[in-house]
N, C-alpha and C. Protein backbone atom coordinates (compact mmCIF):
# COMPACT_ATOMS: atom_id res chain seq x y z
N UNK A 1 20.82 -106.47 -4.28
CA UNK A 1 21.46 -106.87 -3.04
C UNK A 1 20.44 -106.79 -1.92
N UNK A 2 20.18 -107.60 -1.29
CA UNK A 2 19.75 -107.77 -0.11
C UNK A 2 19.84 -106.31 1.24
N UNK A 3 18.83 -105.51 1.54
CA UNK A 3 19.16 -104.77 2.56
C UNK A 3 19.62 -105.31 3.59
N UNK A 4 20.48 -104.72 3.97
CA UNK A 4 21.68 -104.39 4.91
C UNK A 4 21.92 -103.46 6.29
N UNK A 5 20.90 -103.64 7.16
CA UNK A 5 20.34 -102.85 8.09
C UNK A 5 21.37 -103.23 9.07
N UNK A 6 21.52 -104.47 9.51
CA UNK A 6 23.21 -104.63 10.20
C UNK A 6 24.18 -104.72 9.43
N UNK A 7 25.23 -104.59 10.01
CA UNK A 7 27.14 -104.71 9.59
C UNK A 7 26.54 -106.14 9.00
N UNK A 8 27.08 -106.35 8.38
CA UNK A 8 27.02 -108.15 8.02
C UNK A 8 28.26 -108.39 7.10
N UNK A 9 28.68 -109.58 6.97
CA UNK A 9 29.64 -110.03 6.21
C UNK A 9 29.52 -110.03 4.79
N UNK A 10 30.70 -109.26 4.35
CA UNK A 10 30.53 -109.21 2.72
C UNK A 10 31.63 -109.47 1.48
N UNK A 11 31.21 -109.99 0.78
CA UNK A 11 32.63 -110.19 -0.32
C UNK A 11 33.84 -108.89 0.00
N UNK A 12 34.65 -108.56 -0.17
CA UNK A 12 35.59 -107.62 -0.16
C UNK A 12 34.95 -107.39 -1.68
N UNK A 13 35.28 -105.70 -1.92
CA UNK A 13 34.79 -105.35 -3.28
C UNK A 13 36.02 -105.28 -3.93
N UNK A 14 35.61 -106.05 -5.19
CA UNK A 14 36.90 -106.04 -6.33
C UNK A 14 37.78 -104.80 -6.81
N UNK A 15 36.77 -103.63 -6.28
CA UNK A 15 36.57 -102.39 -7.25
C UNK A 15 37.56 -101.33 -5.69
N UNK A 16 38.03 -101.73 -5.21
CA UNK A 16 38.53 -101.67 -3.87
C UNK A 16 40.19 -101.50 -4.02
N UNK A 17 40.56 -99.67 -3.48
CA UNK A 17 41.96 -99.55 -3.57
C UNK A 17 43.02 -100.51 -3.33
N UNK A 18 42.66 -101.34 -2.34
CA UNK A 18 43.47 -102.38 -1.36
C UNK A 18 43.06 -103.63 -1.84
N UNK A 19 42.40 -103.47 -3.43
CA UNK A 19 41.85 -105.30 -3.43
C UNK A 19 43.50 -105.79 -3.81
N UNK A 20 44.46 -105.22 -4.72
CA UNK A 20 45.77 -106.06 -4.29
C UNK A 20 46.20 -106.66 -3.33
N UNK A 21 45.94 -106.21 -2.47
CA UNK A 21 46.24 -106.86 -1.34
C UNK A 21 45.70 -107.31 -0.58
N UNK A 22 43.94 -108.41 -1.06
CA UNK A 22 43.69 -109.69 -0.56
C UNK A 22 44.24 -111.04 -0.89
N UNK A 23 44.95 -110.75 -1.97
CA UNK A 23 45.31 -112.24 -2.35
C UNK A 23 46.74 -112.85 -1.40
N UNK A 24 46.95 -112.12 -0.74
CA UNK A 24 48.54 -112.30 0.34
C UNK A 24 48.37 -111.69 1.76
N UNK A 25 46.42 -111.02 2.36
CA UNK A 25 46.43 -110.94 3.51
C UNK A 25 46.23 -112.04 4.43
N UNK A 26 47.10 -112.14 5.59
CA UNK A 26 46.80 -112.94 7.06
C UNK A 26 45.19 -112.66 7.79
N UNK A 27 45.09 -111.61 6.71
CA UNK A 27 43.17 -111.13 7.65
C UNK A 27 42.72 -110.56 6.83
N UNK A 28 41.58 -110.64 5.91
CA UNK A 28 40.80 -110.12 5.17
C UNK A 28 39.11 -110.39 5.22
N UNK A 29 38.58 -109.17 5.75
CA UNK A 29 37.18 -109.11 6.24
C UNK A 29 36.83 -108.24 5.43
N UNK A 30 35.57 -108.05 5.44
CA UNK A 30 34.83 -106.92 5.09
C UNK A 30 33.18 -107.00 5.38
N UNK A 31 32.56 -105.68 5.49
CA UNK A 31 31.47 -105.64 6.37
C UNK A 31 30.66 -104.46 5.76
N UNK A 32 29.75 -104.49 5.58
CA UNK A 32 28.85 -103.04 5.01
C UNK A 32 27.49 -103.33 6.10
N UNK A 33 26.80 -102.32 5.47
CA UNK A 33 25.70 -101.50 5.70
C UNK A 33 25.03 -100.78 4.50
N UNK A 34 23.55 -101.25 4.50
CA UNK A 34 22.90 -100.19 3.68
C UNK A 34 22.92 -98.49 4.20
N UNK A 35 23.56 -97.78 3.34
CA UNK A 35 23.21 -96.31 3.97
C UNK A 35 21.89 -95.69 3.87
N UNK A 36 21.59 -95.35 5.39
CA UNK A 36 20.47 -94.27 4.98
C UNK A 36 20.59 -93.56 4.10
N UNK A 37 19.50 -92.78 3.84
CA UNK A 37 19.21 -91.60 2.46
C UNK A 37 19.42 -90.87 2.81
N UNK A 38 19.43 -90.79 4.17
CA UNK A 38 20.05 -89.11 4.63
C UNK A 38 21.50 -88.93 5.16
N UNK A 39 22.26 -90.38 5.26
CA UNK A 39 23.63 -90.31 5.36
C UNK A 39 24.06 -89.72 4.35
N UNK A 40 25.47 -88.74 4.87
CA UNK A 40 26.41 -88.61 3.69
C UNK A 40 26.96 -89.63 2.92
N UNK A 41 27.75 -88.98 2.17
CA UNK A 41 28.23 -89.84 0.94
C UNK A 41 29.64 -89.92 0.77
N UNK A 42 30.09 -88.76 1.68
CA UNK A 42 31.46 -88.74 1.70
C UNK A 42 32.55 -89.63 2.66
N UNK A 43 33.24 -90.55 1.84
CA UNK A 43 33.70 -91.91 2.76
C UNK A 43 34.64 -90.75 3.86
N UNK A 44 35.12 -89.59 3.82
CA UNK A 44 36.02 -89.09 4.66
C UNK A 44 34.86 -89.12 6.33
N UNK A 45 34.06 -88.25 5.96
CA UNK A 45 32.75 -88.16 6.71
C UNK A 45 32.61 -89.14 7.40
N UNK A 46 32.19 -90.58 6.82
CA UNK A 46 31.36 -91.56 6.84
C UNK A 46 33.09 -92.31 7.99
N UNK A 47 34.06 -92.13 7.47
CA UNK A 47 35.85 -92.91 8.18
C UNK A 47 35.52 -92.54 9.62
N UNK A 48 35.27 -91.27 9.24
CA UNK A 48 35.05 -89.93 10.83
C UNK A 48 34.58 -90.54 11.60
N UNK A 49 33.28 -91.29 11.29
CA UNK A 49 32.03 -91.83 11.88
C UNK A 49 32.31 -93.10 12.44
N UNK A 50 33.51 -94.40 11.70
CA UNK A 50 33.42 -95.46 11.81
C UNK A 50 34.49 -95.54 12.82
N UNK A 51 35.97 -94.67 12.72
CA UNK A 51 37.17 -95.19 13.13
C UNK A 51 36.91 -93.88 14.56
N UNK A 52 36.21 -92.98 14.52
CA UNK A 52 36.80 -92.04 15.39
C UNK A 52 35.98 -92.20 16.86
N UNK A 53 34.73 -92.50 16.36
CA UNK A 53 33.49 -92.07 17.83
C UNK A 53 33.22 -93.44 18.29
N UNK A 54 34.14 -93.68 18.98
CA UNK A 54 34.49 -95.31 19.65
C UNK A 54 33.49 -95.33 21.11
N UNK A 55 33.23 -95.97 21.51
CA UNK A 55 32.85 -96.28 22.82
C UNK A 55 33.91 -96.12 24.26
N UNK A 56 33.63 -96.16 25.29
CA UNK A 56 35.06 -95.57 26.45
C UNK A 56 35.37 -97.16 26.11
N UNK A 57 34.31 -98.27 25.99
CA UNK A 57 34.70 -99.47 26.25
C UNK A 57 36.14 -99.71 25.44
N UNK A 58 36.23 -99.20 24.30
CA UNK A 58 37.01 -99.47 22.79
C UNK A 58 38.31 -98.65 23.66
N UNK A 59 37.71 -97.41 24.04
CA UNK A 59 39.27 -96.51 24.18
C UNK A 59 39.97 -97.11 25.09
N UNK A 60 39.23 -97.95 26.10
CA UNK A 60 40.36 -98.43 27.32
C UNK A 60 40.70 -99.71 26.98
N UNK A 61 40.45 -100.22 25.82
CA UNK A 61 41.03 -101.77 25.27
C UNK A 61 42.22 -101.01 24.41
N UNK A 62 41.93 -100.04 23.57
CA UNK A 62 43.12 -99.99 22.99
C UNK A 62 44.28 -98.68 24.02
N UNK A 63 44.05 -98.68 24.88
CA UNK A 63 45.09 -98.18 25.93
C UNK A 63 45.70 -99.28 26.59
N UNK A 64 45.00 -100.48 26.86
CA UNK A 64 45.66 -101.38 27.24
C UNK A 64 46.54 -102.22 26.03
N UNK A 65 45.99 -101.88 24.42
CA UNK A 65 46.57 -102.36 23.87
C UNK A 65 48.17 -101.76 23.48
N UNK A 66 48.06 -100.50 23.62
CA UNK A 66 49.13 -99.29 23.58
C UNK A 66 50.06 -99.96 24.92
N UNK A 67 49.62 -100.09 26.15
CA UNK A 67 50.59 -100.68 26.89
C UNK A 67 51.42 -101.39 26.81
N UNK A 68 50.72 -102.61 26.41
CA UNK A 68 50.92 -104.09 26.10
C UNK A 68 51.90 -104.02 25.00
N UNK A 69 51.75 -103.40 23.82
CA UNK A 69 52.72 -103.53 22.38
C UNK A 69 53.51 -102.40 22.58
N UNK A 70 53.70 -101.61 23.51
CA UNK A 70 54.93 -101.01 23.18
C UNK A 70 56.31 -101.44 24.53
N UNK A 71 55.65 -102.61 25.33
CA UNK A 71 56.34 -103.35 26.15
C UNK A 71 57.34 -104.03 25.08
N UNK A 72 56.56 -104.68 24.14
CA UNK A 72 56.86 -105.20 22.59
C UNK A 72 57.69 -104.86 21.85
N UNK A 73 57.80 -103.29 21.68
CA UNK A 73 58.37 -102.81 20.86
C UNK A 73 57.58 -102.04 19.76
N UNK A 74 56.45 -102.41 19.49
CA UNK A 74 55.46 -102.04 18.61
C UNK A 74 54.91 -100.60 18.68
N UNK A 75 54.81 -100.26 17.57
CA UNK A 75 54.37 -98.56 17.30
C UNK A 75 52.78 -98.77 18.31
N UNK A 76 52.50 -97.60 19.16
CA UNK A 76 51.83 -97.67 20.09
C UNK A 76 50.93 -96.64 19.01
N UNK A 77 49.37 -96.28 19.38
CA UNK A 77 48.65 -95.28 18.82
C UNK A 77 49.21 -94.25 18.70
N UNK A 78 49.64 -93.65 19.75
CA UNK A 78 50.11 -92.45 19.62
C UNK A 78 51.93 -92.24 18.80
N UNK A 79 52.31 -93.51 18.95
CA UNK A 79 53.80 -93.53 18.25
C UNK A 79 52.98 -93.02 16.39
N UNK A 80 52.16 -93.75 16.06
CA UNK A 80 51.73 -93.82 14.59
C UNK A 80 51.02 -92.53 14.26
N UNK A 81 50.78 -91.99 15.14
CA UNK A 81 50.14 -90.58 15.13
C UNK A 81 50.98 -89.38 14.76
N UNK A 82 52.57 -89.95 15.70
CA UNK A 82 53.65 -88.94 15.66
C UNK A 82 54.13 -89.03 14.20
N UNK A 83 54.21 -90.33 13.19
CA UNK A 83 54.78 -90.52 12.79
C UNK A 83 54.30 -90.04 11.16
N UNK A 84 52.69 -89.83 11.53
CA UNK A 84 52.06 -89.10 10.54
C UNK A 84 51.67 -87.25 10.75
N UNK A 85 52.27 -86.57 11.46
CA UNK A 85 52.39 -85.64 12.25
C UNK A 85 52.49 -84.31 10.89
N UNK A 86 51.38 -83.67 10.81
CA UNK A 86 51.74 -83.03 9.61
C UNK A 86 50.93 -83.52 7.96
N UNK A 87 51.00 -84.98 7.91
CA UNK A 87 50.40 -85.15 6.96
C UNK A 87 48.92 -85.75 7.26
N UNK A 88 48.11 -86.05 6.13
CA UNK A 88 46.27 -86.53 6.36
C UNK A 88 46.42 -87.53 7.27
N UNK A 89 45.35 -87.48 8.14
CA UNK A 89 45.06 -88.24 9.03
C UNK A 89 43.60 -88.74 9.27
N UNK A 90 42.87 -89.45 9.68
CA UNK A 90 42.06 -89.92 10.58
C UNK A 90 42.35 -90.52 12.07
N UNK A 91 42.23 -89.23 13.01
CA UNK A 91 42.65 -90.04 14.66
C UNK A 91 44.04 -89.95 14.52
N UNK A 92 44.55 -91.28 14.41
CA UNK A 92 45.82 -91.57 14.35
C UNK A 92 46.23 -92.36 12.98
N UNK A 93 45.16 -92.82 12.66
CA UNK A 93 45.20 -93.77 11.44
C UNK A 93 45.39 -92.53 10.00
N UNK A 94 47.13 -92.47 9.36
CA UNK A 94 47.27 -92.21 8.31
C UNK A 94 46.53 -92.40 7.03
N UNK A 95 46.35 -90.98 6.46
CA UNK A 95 45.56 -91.45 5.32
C UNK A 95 46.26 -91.97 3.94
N UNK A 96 46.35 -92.71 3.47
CA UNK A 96 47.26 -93.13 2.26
C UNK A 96 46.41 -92.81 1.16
N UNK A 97 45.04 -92.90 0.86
CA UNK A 97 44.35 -92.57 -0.71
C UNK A 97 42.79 -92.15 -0.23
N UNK A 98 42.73 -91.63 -0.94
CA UNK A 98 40.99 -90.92 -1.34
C UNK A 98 40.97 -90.81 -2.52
N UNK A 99 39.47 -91.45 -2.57
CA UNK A 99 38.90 -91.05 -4.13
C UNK A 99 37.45 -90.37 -3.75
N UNK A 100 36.45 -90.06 -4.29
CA UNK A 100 35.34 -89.49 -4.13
C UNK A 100 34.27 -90.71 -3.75
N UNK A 101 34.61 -92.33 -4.08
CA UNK A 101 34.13 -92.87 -3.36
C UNK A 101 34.80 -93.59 -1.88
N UNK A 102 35.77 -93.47 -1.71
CA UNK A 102 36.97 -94.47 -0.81
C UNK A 102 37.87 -93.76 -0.27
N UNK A 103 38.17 -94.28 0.91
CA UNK A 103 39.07 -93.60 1.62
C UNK A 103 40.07 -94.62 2.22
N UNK A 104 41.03 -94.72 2.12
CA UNK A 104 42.00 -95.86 3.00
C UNK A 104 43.07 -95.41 3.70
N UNK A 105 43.19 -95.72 4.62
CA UNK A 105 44.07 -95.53 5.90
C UNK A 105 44.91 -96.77 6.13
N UNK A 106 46.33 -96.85 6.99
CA UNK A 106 46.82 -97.84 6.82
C UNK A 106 48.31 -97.58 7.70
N UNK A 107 48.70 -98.56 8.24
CA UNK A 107 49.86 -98.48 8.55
C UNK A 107 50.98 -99.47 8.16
N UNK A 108 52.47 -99.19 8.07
CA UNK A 108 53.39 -100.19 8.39
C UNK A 108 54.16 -100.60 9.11
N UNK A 109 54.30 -101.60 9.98
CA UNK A 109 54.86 -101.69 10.80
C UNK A 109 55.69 -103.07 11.18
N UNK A 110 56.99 -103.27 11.69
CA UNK A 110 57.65 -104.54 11.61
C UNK A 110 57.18 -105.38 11.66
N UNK A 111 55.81 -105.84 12.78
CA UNK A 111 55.22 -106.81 13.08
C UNK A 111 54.05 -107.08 11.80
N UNK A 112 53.41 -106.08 11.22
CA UNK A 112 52.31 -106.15 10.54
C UNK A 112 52.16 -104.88 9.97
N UNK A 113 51.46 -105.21 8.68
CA UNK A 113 50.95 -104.01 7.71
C UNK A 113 49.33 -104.02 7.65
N UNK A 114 49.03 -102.93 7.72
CA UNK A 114 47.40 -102.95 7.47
C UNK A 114 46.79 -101.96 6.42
N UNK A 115 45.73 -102.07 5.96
CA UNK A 115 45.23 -100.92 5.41
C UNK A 115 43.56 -101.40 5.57
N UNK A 116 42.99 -100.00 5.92
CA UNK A 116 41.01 -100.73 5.78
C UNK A 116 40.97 -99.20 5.25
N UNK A 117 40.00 -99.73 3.99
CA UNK A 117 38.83 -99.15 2.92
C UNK A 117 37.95 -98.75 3.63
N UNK A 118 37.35 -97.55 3.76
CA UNK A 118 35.67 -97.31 4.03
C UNK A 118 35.38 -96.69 2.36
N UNK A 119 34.23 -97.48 1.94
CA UNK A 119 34.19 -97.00 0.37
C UNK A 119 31.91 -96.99 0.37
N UNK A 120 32.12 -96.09 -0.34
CA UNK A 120 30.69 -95.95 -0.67
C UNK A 120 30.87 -96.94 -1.97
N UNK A 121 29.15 -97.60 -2.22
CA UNK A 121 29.61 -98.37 -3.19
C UNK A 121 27.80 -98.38 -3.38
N UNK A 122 28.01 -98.01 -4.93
CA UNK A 122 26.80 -97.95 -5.47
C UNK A 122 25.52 -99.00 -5.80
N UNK A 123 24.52 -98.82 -4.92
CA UNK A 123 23.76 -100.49 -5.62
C UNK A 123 22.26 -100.23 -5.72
N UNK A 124 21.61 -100.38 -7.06
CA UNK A 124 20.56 -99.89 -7.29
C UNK A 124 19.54 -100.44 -5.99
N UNK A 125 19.74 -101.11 -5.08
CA UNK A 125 18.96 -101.19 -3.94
C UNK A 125 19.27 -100.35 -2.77
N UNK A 126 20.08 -99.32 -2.88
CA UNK A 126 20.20 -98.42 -1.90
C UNK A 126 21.94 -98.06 -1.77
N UNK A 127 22.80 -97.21 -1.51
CA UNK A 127 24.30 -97.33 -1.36
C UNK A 127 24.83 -97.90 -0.15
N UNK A 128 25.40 -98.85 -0.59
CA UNK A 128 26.56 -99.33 0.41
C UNK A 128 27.67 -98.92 1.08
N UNK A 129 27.89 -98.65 2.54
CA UNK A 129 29.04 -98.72 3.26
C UNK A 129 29.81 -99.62 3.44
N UNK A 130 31.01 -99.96 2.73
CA UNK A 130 31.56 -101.20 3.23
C UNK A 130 33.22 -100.70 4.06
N UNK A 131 33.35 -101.72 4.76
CA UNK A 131 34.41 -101.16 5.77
C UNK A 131 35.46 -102.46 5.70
N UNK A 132 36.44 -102.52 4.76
CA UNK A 132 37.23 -103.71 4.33
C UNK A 132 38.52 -103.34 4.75
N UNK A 133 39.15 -104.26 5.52
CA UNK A 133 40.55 -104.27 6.37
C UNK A 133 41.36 -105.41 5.88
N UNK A 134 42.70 -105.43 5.09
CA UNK A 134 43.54 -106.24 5.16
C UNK A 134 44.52 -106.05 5.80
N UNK A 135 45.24 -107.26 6.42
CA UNK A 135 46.53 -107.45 6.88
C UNK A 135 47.54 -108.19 6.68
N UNK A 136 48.47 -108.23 6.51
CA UNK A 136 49.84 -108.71 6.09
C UNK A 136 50.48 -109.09 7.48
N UNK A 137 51.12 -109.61 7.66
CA UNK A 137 51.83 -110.23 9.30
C UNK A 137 53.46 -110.43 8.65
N UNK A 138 54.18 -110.04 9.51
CA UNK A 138 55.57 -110.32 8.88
C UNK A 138 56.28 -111.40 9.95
N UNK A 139 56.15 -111.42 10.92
CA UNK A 139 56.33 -112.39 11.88
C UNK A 139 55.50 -112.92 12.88
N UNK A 140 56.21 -114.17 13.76
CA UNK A 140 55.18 -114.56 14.92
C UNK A 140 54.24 -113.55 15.81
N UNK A 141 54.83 -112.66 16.39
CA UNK A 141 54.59 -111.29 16.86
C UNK A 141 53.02 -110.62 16.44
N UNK A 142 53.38 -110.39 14.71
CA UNK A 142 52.42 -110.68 13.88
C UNK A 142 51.22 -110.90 13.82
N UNK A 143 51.62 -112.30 13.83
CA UNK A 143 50.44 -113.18 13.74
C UNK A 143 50.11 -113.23 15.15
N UNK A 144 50.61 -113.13 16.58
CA UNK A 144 49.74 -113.09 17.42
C UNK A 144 49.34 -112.03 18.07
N UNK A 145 49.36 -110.75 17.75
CA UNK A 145 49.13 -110.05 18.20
C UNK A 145 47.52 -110.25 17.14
N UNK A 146 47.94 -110.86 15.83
CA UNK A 146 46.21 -110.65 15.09
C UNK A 146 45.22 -112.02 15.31
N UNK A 147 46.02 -112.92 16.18
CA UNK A 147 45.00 -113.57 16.59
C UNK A 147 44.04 -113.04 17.90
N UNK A 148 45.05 -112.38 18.71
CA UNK A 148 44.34 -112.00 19.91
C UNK A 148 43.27 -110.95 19.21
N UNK A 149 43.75 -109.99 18.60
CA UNK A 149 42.75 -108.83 18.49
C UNK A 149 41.49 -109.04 17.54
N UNK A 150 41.54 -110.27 16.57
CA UNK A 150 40.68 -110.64 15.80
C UNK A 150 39.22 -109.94 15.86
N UNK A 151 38.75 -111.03 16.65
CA UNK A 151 37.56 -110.97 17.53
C UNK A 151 37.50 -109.39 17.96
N UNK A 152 37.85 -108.39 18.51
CA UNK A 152 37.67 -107.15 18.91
C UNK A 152 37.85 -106.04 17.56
N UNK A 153 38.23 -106.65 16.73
CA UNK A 153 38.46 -105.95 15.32
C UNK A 153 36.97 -106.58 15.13
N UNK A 154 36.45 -106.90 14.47
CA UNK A 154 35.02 -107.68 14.35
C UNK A 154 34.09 -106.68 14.88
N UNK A 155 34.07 -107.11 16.19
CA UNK A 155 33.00 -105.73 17.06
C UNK A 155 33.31 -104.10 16.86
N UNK A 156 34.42 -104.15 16.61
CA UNK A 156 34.90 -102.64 17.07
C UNK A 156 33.90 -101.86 15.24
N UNK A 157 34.72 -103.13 14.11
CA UNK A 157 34.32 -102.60 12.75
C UNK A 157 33.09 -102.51 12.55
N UNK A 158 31.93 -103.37 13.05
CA UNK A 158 30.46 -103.82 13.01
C UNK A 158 30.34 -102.62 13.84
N UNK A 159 30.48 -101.99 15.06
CA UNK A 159 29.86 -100.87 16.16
C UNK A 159 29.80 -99.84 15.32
N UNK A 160 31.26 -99.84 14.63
CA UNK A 160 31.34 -98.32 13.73
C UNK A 160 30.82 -98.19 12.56
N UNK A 161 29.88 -98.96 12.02
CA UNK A 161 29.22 -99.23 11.16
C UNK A 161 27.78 -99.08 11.34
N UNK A 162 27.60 -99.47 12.74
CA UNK A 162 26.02 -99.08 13.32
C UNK A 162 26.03 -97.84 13.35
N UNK A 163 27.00 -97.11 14.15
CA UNK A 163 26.73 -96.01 14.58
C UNK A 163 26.59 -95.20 13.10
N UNK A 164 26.80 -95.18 12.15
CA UNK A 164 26.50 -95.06 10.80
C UNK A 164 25.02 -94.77 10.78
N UNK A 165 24.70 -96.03 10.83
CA UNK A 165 23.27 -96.57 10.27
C UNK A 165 22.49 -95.47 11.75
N UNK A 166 23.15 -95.67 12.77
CA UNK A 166 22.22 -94.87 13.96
C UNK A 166 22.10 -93.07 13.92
N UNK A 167 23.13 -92.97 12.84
CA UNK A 167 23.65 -91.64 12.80
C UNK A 167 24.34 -90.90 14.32
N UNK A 168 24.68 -91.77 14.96
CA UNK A 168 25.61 -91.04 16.06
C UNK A 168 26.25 -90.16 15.71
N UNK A 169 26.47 -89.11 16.10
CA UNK A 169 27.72 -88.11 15.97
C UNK A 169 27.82 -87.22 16.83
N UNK A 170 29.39 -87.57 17.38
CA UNK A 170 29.50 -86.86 18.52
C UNK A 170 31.06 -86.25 18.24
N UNK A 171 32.35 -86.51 19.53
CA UNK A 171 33.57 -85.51 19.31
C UNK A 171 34.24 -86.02 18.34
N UNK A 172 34.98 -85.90 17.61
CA UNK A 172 35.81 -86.21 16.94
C UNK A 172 37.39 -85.83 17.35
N UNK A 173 38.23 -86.44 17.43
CA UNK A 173 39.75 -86.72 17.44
C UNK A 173 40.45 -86.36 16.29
């Protein structure tokens, strides 16, 4: 495989808790990174790194997005937080499975279902981070709330993927 020094676009891996559920997502991306040698290996670690240590830019888009969707009706960050209150978490994002390579998080919700993979993935040219998100849309709502955010899902998944590769680490949530 080709090194992988940026996020770049990548097959979704077959070998992938959530690959059931590319063949019926409204959004299916996926994005890696070659890992440094001195990154960990542990996708919990590595989730920590991608979903948690956001930029202020990220936190005040999704405060405005928390505004905006619970005008809606829609589980707000902190509604999905309450609702996993007690059990595994990342942030706010519920943990549904871990394996020793993969970790997936995920929510359900009237408008839309999601789940994204952060999975280490073995490749005799160095190990892979890949960071694979599907979505399901159950109505209009749905689907536009995932057209608007598309594009900011894109940057947000690629940033948390650098900061990987940059080894940032800072507070955690």
């Amino acid at each position: 495989m080709t090194r992988l020094t940026y996020a770049h676009s990548v097959k979704p891996p077959a070998s992938s808790a959530i690959a059931g559920w590319y063949p019926h997502a409204d959004l299916l991306d996926s994005f890696a990174i070659q890992l440094p040698p001195d990154a960990p290996r542990d996708p919990r670690a590595l989730a920590e790194l991608v979903l948690l240590q956001q930029p202020a830019a990220v936190r005040r888009l999704m405060s405005v997005r928390d505004f905006v969707m619970a005008k809606a009706g829609v589980a707000t960050s902190a509604d999905i937080r309450r609702t996993a209150d007690g059990k595994d978490r990342i942030g706010f994002f519920p943990v549904l499975s871990s394996t020793p390579s993969e970790i997936v998080v995920g929510y359900n919700d009237r408008h839309l279902d999601f789940r994204t993979s952060i999975a280490v993935i073995e490749d005799p040219g160095g190990d892979l981070l890949a960071a694979t998100t599907a979505v399901r849309c159950h109505n209009l709502l749905g689907r536009l709330y995932l057209f608007t955010i598309r594009p900011f899902h894109v940057a947000i998944v690629r940033s948390g993927l650098r900061r990987v590769r940059e080894k940032k680490q800072g507070a955690r949530s």
